[in-house]
Protein backbone atom coordinates (compact mmCIF):
# COMPACT_ATOMS: atom_id res chain seq x y z
CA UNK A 1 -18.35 6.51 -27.38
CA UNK A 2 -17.72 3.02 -26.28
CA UNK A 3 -16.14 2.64 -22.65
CA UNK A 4 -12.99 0.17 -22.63
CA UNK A 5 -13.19 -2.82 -19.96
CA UNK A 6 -9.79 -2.19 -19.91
CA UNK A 7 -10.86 0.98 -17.84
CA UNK A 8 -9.10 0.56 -14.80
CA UNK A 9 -9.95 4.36 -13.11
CA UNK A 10 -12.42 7.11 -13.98
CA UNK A 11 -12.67 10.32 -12.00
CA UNK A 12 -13.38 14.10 -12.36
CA UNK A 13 -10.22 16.74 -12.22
CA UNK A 14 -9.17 19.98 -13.74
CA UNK A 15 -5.80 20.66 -15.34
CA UNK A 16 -3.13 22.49 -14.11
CA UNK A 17 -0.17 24.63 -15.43
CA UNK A 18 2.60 23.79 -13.53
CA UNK A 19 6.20 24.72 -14.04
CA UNK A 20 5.45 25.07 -18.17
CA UNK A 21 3.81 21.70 -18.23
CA UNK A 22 0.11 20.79 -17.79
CA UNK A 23 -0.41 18.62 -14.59
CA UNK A 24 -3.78 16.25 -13.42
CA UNK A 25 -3.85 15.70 -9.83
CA UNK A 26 -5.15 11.72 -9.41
CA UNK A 27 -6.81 11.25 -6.47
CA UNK A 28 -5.11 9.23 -3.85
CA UNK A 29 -8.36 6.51 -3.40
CA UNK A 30 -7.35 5.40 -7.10
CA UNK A 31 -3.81 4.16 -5.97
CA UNK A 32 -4.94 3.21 -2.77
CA UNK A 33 -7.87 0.73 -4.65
CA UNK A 34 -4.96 -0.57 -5.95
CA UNK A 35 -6.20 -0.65 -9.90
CA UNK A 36 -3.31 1.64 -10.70
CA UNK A 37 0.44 2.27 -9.14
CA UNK A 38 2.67 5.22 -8.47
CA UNK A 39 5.49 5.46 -11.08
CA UNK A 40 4.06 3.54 -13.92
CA UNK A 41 2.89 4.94 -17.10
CA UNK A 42 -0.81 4.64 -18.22
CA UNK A 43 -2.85 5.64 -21.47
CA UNK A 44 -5.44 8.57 -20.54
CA UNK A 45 -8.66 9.88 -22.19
CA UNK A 46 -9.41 13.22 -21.90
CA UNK A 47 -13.04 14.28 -21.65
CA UNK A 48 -14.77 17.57 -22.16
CA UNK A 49 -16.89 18.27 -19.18
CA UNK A 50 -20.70 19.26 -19.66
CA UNK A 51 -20.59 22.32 -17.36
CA UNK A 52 -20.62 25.31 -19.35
CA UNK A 53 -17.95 27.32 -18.34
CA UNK A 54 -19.83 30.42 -16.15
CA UNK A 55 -21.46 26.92 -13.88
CA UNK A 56 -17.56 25.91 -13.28
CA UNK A 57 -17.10 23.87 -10.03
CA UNK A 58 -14.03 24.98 -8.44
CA UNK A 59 -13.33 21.90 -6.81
CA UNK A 60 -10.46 19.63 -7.99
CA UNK A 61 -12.94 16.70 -8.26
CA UNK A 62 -16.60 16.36 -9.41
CA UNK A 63 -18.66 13.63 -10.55
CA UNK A 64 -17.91 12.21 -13.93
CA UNK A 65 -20.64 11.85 -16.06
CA UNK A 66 -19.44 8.71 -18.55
CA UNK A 67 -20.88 7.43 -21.27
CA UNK A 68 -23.99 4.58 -20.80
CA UNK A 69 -22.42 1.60 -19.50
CA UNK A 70 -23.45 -1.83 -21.67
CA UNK A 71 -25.23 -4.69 -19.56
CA UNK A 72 -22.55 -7.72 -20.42
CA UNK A 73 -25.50 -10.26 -20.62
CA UNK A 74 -27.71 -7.89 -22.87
CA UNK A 75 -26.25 -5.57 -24.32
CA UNK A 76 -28.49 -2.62 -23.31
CA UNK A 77 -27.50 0.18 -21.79
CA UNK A 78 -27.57 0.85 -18.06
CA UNK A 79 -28.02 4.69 -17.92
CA UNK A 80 -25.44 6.91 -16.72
CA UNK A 81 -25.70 6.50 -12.91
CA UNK A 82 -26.68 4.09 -10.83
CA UNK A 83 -25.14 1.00 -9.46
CA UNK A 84 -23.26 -1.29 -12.67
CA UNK A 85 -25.51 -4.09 -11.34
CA UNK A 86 -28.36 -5.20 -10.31
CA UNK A 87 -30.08 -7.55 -8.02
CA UNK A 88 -30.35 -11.26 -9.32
CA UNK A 89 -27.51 -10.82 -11.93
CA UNK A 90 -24.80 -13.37 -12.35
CA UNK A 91 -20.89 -12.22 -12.75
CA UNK A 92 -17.58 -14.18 -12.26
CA UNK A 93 -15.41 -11.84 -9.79
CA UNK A 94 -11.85 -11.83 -8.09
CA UNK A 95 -12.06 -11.01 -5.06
CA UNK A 96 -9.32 -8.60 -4.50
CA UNK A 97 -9.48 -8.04 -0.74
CA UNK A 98 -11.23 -8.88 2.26
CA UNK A 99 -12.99 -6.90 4.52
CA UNK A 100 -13.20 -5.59 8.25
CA UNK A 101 -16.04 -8.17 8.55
CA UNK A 102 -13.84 -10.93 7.11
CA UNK A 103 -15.96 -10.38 3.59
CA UNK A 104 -14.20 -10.80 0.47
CA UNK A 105 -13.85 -7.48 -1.50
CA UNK A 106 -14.68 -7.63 -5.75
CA UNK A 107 -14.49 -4.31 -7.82
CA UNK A 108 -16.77 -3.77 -11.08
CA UNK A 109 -17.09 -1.35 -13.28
CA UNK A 110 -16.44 2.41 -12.07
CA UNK A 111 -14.65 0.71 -8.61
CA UNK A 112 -18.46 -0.33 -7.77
CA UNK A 113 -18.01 -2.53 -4.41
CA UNK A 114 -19.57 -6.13 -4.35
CA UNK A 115 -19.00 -7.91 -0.68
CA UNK A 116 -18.87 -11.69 -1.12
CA UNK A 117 -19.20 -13.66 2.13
CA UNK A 118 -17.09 -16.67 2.40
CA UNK A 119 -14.24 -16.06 -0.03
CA UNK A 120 -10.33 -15.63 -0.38
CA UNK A 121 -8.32 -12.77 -2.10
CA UNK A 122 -7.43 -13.99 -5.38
CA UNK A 123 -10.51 -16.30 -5.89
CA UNK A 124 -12.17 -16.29 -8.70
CA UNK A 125 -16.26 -16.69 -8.32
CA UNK A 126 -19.44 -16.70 -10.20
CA UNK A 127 -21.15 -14.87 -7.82
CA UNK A 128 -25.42 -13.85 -7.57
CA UNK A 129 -26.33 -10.23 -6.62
CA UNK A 130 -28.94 -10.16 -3.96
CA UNK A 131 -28.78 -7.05 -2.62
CA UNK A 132 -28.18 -3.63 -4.59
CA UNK A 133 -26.94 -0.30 -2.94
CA UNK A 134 -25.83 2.77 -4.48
CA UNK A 135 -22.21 2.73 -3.66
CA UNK A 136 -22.17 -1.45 -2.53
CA UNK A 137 -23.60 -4.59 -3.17
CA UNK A 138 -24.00 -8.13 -2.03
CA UNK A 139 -24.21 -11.26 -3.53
CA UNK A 140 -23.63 -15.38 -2.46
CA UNK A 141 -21.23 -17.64 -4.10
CA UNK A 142 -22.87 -19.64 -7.03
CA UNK A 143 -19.70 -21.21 -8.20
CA UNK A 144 -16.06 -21.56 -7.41
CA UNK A 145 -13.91 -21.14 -10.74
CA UNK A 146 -10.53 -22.41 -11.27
CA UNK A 147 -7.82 -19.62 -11.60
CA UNK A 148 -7.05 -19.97 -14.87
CA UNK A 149 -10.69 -20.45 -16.34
């Protein structure tokens, strides 16, 4: 199964009967990340989970286990877990926030933080990874890019 770039959330939840209809519970982080909004309808992909049933976790959320994730510049897959980049790679961002630190904020793949020194919500850069952790990374400007580029 291919993964859509389009993908603007993935998380782990159970379903619930509620009142004769079936109810998922969507975390509050994923509105609060601002990739999706209260009161607006959305296409969503179910996905058996891998845990036979007698394993269960009770919990509302686990970890999702997706399928690989492609590398954009060559095409081979990056495993199932693990940071979506890695250290010396090239992207184009937007940074969507900035920081306590007065860092700009971009989000890849899976909500993946990069911190961009010396940018403004809204810009669009080609930035270079230079330092790879497993929830955050950080990378330098390497170009500015016009908006609508």
């Amino acid at each position: 199964m291919e993964i859509s770039e389009d993908l603007l959330c993935l998380f782990s939840a159970e379903v619930e009967q509620k009142d004769g209809s079936y109810v998922i519970e969507v975390p509050h982080q994923e509105l609060t990340l601002g990739d999706i909004d209260a009161n607006t309808a959305y296409r969503v992909a179910l996905l058996p989970t891998a845990t036979p049933p007698e394993e269960k976790d009770t919990s509302s959320q686990r970890q999702a286990s997706p399928e690989p994730l492609k590398d954009k510049s060559t095409g081979q897959d990056r495993g199932h877990s693990g940071p979506p980049v890695e250290e010396g790679e090239q992207r184009t961002v937007e940074i969507e926030d900035i920081g306590e630190q007065g860092d700009g904020i971009a989000r890849v793949e899976r909500g993946y933080v990069i911190i961009v020194p010396d940018t403004e919500p809204q810009e669009r850069v080609t930035v270079e990874i230079n330092s790879v952790k497993e929830n955050v990374s950080f990378a330098d400007v390497v170009e500015r890019k016009d908006y609508y580029e």
